[in-house]
C-alpha atoms as a PDB file:
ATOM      1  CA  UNK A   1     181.886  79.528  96.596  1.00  0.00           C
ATOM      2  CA  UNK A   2     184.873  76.890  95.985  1.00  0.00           C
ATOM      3  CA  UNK A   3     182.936  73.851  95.457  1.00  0.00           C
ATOM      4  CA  UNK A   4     180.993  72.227  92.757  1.00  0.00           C
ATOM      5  CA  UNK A   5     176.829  71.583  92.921  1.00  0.00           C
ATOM      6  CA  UNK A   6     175.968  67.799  92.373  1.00  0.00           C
ATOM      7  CA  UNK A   7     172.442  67.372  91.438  1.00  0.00           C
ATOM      8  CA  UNK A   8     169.836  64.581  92.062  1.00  0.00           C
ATOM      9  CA  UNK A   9     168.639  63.372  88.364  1.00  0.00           C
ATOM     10  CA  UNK A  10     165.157  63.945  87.416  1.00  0.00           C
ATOM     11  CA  UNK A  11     163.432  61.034  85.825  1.00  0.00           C
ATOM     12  CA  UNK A  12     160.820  61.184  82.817  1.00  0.00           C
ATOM     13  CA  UNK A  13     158.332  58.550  81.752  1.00  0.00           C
ATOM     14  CA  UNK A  14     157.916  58.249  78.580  1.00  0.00           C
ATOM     15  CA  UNK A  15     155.912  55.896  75.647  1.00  0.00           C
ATOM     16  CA  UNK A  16     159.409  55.264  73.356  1.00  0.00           C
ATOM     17  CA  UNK A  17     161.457  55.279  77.074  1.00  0.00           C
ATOM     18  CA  UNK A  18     163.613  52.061  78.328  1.00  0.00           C
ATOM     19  CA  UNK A  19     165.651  50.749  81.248  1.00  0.00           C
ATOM     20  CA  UNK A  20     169.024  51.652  80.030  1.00  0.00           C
ATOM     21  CA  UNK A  21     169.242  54.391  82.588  1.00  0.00           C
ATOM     22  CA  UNK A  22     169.161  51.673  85.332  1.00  0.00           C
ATOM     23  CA  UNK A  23     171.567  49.075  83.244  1.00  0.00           C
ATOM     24  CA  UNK A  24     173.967  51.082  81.872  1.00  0.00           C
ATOM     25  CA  UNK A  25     174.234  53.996  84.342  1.00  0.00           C
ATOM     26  CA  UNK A  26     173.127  52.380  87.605  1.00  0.00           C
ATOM     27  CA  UNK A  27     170.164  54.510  88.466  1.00  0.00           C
ATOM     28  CA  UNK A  28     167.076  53.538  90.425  1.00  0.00           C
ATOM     29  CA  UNK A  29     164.317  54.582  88.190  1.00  0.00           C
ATOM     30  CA  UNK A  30     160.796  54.086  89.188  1.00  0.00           C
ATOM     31  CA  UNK A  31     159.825  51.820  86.340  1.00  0.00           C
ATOM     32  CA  UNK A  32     160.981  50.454  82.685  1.00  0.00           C
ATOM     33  CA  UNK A  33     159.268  53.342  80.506  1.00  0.00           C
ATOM     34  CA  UNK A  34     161.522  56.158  81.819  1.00  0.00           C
ATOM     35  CA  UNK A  35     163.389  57.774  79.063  1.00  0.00           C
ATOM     36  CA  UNK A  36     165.168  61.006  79.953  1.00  0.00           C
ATOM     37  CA  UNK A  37     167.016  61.901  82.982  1.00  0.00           C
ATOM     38  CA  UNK A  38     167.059  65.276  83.213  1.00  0.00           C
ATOM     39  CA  UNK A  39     170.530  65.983  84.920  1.00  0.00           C
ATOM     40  CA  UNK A  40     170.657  69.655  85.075  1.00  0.00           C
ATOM     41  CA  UNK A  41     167.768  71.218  84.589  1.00  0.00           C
ATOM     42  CA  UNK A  42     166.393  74.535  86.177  1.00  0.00           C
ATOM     43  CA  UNK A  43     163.223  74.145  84.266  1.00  0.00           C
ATOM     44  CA  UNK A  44     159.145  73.731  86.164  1.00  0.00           C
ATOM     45  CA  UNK A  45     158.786  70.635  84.660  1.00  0.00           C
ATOM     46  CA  UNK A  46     161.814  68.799  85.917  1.00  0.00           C
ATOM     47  CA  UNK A  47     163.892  71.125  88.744  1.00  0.00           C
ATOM     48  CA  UNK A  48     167.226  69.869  89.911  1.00  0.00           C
ATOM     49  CA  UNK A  49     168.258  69.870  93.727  1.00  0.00           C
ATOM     50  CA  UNK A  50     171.759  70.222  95.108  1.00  0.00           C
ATOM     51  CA  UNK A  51     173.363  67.198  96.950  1.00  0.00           C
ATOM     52  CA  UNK A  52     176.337  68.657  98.595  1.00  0.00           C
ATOM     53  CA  UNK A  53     177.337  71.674 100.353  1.00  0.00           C
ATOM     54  CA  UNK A  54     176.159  75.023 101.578  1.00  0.00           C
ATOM     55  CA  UNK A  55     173.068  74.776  99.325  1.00  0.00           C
ATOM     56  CA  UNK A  56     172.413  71.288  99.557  1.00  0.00           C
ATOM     57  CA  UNK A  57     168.307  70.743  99.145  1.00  0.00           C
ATOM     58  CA  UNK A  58     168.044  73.690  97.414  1.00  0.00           C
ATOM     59  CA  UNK A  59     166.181  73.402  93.782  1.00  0.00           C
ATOM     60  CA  UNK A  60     168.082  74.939  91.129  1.00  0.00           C
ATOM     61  CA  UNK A  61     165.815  77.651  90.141  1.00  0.00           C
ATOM     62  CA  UNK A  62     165.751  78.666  93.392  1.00  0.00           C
ATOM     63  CA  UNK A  63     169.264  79.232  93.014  1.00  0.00           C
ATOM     64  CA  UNK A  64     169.576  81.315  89.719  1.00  0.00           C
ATOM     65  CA  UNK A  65     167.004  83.411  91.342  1.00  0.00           C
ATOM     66  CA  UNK A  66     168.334  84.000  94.861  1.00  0.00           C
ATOM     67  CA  UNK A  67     172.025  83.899  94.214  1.00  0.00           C
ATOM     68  CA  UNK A  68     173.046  85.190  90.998  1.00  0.00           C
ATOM     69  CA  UNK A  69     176.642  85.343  92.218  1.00  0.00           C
ATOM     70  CA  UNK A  70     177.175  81.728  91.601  1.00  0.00           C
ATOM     71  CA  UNK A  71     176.253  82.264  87.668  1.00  0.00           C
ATOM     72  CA  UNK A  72     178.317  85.881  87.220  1.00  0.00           C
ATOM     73  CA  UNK A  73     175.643  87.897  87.974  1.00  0.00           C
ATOM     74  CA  UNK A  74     173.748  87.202  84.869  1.00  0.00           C
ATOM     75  CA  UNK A  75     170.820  89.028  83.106  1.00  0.00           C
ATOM     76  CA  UNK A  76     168.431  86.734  82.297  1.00  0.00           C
ATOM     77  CA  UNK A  77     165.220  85.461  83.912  1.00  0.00           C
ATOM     78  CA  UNK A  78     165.581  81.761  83.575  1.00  0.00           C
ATOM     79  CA  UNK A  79     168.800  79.420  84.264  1.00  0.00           C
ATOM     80  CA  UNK A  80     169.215  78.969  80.289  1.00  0.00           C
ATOM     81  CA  UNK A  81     170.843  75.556  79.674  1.00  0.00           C
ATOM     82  CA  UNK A  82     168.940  71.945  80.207  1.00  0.00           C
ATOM     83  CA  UNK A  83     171.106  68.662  80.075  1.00  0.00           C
ATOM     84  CA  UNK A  84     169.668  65.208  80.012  1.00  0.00           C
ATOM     85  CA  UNK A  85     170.470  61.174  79.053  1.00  0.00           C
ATOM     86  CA  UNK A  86     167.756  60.063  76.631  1.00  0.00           C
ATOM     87  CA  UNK A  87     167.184  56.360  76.644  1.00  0.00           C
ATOM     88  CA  UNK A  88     164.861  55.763  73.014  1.00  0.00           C
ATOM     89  CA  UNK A  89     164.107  52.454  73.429  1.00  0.00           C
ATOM     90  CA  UNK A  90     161.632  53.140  70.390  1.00  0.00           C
ATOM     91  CA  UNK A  91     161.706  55.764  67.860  1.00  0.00           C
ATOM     92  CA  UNK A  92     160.981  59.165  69.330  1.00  0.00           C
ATOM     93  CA  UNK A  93     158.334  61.397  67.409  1.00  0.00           C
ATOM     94  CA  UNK A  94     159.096  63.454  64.136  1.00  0.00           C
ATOM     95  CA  UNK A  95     159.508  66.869  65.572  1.00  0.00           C
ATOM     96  CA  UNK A  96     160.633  70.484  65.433  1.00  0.00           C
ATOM     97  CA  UNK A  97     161.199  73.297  67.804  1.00  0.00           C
ATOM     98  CA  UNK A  98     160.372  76.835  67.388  1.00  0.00           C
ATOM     99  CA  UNK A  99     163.164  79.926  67.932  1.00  0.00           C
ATOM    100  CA  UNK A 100     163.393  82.222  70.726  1.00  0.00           C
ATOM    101  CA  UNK A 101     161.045  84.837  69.131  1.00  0.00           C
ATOM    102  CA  UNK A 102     158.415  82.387  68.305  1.00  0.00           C
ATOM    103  CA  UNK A 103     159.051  80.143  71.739  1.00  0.00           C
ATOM    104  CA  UNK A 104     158.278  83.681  73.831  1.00  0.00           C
ATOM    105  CA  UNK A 105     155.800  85.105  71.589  1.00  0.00           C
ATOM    106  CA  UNK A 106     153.270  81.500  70.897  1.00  0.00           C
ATOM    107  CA  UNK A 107     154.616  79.347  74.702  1.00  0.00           C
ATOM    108  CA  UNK A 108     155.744  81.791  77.223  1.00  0.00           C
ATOM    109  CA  UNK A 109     159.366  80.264  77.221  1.00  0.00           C
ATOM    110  CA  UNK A 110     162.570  80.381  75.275  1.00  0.00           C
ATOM    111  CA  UNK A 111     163.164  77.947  71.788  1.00  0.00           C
ATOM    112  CA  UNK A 112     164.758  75.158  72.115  1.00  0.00           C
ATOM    113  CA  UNK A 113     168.057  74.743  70.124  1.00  0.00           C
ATOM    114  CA  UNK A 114     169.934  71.003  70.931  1.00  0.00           C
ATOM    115  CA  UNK A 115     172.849  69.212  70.187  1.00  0.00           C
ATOM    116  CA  UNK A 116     173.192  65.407  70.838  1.00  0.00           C
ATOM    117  CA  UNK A 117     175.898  63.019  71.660  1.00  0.00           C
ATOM    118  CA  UNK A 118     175.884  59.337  70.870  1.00  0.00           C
ATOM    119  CA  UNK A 119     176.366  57.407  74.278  1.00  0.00           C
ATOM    120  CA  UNK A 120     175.687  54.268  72.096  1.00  0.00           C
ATOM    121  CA  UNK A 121     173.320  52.828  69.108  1.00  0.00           C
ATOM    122  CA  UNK A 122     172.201  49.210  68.121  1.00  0.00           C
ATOM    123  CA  UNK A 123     173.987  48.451  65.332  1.00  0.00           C
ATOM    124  CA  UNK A 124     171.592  49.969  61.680  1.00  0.00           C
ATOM    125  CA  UNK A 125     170.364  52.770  64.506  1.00  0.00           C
ATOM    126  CA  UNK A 126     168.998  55.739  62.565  1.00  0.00           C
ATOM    127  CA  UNK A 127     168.207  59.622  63.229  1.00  0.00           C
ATOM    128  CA  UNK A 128     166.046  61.520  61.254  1.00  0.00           C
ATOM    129  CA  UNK A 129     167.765  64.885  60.360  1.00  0.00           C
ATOM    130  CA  UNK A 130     166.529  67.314  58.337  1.00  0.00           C
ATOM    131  CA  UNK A 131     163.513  66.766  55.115  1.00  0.00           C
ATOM    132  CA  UNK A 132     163.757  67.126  51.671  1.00  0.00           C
ATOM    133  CA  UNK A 133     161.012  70.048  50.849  1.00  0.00           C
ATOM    134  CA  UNK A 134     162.039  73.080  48.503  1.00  0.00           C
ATOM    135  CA  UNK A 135     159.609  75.428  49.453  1.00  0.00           C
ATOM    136  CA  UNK A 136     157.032  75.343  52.394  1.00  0.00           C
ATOM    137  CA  UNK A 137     154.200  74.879  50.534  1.00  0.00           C
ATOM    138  CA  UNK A 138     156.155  71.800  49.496  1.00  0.00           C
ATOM    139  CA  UNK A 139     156.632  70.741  52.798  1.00  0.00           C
ATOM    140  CA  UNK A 140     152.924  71.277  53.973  1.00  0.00           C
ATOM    141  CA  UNK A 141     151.703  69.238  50.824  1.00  0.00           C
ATOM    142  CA  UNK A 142     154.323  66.412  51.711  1.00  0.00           C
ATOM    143  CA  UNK A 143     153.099  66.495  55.864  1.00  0.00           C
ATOM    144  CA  UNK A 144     149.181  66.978  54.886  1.00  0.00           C
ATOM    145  CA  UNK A 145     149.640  64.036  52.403  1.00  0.00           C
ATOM    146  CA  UNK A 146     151.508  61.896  54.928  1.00  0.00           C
ATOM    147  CA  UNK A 147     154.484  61.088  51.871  1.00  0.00           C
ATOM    148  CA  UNK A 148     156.901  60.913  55.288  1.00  0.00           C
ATOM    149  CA  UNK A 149     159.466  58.431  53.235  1.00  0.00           C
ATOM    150  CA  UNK A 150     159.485  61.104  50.648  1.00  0.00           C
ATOM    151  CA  UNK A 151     159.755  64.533  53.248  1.00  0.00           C
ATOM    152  CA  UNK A 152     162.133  62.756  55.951  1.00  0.00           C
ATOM    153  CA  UNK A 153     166.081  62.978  55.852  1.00  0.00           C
ATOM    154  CA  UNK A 154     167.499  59.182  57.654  1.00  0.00           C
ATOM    155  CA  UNK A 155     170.824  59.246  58.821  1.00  0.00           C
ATOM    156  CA  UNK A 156     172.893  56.075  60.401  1.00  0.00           C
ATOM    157  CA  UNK A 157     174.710  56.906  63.319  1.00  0.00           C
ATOM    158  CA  UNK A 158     176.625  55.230  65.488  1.00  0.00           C
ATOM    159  CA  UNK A 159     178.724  55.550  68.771  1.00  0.00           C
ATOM    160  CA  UNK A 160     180.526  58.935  69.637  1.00  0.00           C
ATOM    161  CA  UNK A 161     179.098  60.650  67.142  1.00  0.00           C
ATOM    162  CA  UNK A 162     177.906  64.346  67.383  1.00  0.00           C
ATOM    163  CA  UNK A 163     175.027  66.052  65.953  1.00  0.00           C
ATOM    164  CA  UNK A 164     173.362  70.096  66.317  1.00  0.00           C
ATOM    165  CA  UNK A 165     170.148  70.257  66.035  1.00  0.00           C
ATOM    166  CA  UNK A 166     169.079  74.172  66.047  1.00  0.00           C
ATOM    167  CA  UNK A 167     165.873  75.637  66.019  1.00  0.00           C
ATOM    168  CA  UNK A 168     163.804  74.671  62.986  1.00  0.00           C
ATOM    169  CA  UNK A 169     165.625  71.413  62.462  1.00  0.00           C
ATOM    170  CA  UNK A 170     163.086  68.545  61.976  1.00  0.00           C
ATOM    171  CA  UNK A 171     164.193  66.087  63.771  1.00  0.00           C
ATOM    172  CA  UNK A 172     163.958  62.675  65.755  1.00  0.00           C
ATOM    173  CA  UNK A 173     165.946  60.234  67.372  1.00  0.00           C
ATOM    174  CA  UNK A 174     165.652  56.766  66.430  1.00  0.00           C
ATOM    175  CA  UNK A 175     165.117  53.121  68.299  1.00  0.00           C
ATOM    176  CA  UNK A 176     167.663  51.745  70.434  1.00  0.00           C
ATOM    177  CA  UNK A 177     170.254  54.952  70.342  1.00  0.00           C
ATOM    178  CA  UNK A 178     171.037  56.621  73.967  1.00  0.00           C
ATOM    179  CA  UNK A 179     172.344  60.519  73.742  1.00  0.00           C
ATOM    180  CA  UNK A 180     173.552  63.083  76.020  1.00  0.00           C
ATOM    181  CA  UNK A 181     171.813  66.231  74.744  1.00  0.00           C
ATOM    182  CA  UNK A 182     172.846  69.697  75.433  1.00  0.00           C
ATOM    183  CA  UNK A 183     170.036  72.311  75.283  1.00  0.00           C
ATOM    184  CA  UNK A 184     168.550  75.900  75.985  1.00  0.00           C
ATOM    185  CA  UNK A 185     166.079  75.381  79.111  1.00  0.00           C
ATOM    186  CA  UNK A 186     162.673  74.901  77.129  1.00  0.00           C
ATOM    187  CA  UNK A 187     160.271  71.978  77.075  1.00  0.00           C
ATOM    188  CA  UNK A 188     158.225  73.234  73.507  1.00  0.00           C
ATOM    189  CA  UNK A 189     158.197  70.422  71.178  1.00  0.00           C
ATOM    190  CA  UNK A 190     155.822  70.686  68.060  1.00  0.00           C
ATOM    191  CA  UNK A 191     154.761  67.133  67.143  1.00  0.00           C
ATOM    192  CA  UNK A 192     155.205  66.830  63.180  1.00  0.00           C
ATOM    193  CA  UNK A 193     154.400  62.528  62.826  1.00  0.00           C
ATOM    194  CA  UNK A 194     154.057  59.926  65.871  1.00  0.00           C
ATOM    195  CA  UNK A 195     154.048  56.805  63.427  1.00  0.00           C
ATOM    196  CA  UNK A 196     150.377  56.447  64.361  1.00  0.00           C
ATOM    197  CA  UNK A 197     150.724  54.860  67.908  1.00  0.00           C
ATOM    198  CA  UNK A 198     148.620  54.716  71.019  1.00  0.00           C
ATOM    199  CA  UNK A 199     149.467  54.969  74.813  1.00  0.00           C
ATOM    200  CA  UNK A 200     148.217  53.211  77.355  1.00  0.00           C
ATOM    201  CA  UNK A 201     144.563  54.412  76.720  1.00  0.00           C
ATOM    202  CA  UNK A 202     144.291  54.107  73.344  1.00  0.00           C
ATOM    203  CA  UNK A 203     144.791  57.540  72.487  1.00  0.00           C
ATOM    204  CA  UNK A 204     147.065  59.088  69.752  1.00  0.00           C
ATOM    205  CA  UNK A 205     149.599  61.924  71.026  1.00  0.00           C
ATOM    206  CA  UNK A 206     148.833  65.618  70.106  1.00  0.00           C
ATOM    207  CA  UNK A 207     149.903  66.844  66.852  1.00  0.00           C
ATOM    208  CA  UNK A 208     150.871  70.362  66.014  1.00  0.00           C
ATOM    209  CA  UNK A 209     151.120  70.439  62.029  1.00  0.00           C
ATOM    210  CA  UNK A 210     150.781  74.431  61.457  1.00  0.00           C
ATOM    211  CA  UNK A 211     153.214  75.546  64.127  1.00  0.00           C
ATOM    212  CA  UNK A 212     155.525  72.487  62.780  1.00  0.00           C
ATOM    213  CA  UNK A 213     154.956  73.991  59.198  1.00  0.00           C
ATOM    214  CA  UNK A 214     155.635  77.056  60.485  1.00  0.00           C
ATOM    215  CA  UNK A 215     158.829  77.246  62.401  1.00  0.00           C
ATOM    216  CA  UNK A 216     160.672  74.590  59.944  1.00  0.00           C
ATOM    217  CA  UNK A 217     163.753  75.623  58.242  1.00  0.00           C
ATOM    218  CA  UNK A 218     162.896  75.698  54.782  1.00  0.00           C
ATOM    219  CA  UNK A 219     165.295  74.298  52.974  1.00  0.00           C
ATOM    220  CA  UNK A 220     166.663  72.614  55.256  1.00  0.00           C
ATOM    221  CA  UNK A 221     170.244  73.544  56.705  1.00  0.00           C
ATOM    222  CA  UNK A 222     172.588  70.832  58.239  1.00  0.00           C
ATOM    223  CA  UNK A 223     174.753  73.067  60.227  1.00  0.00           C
ATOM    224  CA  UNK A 224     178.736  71.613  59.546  1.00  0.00           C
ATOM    225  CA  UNK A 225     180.653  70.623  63.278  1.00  0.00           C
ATOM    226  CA  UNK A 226     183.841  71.918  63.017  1.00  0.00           C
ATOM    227  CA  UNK A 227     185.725  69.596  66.175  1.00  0.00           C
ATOM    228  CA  UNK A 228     188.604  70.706  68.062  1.00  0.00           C
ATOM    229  CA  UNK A 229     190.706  68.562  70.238  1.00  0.00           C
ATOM    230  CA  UNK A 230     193.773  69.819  71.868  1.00  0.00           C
ATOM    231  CA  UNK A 231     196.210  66.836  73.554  1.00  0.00           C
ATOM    232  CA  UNK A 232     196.869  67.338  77.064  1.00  0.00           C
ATOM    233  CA  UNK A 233     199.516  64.776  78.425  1.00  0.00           C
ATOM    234  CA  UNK A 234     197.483  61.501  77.507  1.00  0.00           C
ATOM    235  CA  UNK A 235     194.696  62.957  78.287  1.00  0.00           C
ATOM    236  CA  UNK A 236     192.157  65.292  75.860  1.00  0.00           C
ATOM    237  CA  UNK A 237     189.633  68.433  75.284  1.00  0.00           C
ATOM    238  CA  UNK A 238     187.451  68.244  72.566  1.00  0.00           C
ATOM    239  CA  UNK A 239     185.426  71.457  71.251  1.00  0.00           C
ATOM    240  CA  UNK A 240     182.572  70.526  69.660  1.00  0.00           C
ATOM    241  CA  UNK A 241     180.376  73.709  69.130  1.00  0.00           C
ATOM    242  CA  UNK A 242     180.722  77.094  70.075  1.00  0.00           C
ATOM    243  CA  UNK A 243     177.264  78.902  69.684  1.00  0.00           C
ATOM    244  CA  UNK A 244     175.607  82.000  70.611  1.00  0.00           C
ATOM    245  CA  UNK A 245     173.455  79.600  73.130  1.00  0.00           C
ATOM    246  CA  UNK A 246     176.111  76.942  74.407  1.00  0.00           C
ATOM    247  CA  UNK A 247     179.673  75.654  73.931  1.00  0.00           C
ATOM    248  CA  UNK A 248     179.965  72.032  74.157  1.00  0.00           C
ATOM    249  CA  UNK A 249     182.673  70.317  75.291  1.00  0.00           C
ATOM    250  CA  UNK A 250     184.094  66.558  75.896  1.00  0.00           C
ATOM    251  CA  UNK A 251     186.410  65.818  78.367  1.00  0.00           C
ATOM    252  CA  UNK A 252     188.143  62.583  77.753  1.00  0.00           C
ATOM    253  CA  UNK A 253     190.409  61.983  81.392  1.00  0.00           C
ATOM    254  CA  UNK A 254     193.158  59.512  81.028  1.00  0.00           C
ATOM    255  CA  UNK A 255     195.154  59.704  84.213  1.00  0.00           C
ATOM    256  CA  UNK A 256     195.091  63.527  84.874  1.00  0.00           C
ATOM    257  CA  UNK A 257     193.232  66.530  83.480  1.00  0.00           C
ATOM    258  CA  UNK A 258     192.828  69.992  84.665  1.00  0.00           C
ATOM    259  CA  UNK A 259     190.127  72.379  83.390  1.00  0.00           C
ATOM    260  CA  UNK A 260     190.580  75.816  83.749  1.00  0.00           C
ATOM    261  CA  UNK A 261     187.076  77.949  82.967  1.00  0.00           C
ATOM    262  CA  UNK A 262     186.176  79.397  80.271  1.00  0.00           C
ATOM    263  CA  UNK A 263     182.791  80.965  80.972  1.00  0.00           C
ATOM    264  CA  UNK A 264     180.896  82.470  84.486  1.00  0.00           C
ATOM    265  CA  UNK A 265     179.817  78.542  85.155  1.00  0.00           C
ATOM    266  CA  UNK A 266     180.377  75.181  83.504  1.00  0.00           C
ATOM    267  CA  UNK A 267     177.951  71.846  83.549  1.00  0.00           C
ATOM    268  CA  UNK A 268     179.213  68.503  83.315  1.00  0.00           C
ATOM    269  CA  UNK A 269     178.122  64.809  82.892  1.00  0.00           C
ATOM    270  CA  UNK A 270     179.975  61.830  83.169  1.00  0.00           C
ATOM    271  CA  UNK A 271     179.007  59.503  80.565  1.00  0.00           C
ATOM    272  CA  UNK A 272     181.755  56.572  81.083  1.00  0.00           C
ATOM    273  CA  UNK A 273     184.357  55.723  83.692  1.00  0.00           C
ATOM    274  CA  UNK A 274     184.704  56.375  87.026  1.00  0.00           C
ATOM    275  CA  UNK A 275     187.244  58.740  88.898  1.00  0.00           C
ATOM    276  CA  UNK A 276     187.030  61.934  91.486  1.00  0.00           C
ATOM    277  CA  UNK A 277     187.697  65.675  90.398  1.00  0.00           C
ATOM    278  CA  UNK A 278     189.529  67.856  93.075  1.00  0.00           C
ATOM    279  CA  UNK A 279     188.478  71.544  93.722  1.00  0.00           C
ATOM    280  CA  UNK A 280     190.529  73.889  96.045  1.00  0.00           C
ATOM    281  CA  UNK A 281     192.634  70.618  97.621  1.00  0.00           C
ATOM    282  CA  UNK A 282     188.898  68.999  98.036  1.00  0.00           C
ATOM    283  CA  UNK A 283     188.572  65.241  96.250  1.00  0.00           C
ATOM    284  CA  UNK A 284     184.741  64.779  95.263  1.00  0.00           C
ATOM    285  CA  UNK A 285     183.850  61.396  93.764  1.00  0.00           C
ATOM    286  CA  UNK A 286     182.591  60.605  89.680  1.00  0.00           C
ATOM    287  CA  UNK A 287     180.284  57.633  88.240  1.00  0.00           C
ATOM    288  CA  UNK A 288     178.846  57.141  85.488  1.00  0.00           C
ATOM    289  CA  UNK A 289     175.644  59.582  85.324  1.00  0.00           C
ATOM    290  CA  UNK A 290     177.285  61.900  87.798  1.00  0.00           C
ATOM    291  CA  UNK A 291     176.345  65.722  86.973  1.00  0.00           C
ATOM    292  CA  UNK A 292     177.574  68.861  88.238  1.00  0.00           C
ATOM    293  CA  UNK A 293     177.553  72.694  88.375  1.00  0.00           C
ATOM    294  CA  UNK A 294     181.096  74.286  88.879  1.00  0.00           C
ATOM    295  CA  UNK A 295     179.639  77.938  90.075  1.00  0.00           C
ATOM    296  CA  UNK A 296     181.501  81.327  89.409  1.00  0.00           C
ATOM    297  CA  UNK A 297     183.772  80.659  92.322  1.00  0.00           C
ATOM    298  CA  UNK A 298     185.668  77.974  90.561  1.00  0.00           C
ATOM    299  CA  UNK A 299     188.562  78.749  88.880  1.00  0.00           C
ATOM    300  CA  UNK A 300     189.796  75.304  87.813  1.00  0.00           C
ATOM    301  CA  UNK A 301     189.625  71.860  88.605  1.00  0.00           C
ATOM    302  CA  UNK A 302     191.633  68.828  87.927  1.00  0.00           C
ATOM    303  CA  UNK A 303     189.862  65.408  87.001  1.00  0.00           C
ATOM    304  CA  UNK A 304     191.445  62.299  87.692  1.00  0.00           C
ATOM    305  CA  UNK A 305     190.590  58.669  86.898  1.00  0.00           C
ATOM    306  CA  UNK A 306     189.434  57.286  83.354  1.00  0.00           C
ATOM    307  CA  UNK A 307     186.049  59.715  82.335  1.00  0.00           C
ATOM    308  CA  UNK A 308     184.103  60.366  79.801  1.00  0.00           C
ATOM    309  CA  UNK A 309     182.864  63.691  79.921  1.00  0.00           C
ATOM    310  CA  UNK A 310     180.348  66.284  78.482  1.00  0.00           C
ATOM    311  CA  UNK A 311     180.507  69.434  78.956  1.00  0.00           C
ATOM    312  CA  UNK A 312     178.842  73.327  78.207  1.00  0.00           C
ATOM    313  CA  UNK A 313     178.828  76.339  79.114  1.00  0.00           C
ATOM    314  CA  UNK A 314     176.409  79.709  78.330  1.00  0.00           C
ATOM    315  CA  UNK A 315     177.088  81.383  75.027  1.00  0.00           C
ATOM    316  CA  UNK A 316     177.199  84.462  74.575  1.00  0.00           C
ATOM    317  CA  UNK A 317     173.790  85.222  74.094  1.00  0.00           C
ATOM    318  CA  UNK A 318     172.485  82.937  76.554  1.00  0.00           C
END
């Protein structure tokens, strides 16, 4: 197949969620509480369906399943990779996500390793990254005693900047910051704090302090990003990680770029800009919030316009 998959976004209510995904990127969301778009995403709570081409209404899943020649043939039961736009229009919850091993073994699907990228933040936006505990009987003490000023790592960020979040990393992201996160297909999320609010019913959300306790990193490890960008013409690649689960890539298009691939298939998301990319002599428009799938069939690709781009591909263990 010579031709990329565009997918139809998939839109998420939630409590901390916005209408940034309607201002800034020009989608028509159902309401003002929606705060992920879930552009790529094989996963059963939030499938993606193809918009162009021979497998146009198809659902992604469907897909990996039923034509494994698109992906190289691969191995594994479940499309591994999720991409989505978070709008936190309040602070998220504290949080922490298990491993593969634990993921399969306590939920029935894989871990959840992440990395984000910083669309934009409100100027004194904050992430919470990592906690202070020694030991984990430290860090239960500090959770079951609520001392979350004490426990809980803040970090400013601030536009463009780049942050992995694996597996045991307690983590949240703060008010008024909208990220591009890259991330293995799994929706487990183990509630650690929720600052104490109620939804629409008055209710509290669900904790989950042991597994939380459990599957933390202790001490905590702040994995270094070692970036890469190589020139091309006035145009740029930049490498930002190159895991076991993803590589992550940004694409930065001034003028002219061409891509050639890396891996058996490659996702993308246009963050900024607007422009087309051409496949096989074949011009297919980009906006802002456009996502795509460029299958096994695709060699290479040349993007043209002035884009902002993020990018993966499976690692090698994905």
């Amino acid at each position: 197949m010579q031709e990329p998959l565009f997918l139809k976004p998939v839109f998420q209510e939630k409590i901390w969620g916005g209408s940034r995904l309607k201002t800034v990127f020009g989608f028509d969301i159902p309401n003002d509480k929606i705060g992920e778009d879930w552009a790529i995403s094989a996963h059963p709570h939030g499938v993606s369906i193809v918009e162009n081409g021979q497998f146009k209404g198809q659902k992604l899943d469907e897909l990996w399943t039923n034509h494994k020649e698109l992906f190289g043939n691969p191995e594994g039961p479940v499309f591994p990779l999720l991409t989505k736009i978070l709008d936190a229009e309040d602070e998220l919850s504290v949080q922490v996500h298990p491993d593969d091993a634990y993921g399969l073994k306590h939920e029935g699907e894989l871990g959840k390793t992440e990395c984000w990228y910083v669309i934009d933040a409100e100027p004194g936006a904050e992430i919470i990254y990592g906690h202070h505990a020694k030991t984990r009987e430290e860090l239960a003490e500090m959770i079951h005693e609520g001392r979350w000023d004490d426990l809980l790592k803040r970090v400013p960020v601030k536009k463009g900047d780049f942050y992995y979040v694996p597996s045991g990393t307690i983590h949240a992201i703060g008010k008024g910051i909208l990220i591009l996160e890259t991330q293995q297909s799994s929706d487990t999320t183990y509630r650690v704090y929720d600052y104490d609010r109620k939804d629409d019913q008055g209710n509290t959300r669900e904790l989950h302090i042991q597994q939380s306790i459990d599957v933390t990193t202790v001490p905590a490890s702040v994995p270094a990003v070692q970036m890469k960008e190589v020139r091309k013409g006035s145009s740029s690649i930049i490498t930002y990680l190159e895991t076991e689960f993803f590589n992550v890539y940004e694409w930065k298009v001034a003028g002219k770029l061409q891509v050639k691939k890396n891996a058996p298939y490659t996702l993308m998301t246009v963050i900024k800009g607007q422009g087309h990319v051409e496949v096989d002599g074949k011009e297919y428009p980009l906006t802002k919030g456009a996502s795509c799938i460029f299958p096994d069939g695709v060699k290479e690709w040349t993007l043209f316009g002035d884009l902002d781009i993020i990018a993966s591909e499976p690692g090698e263990n994905a």
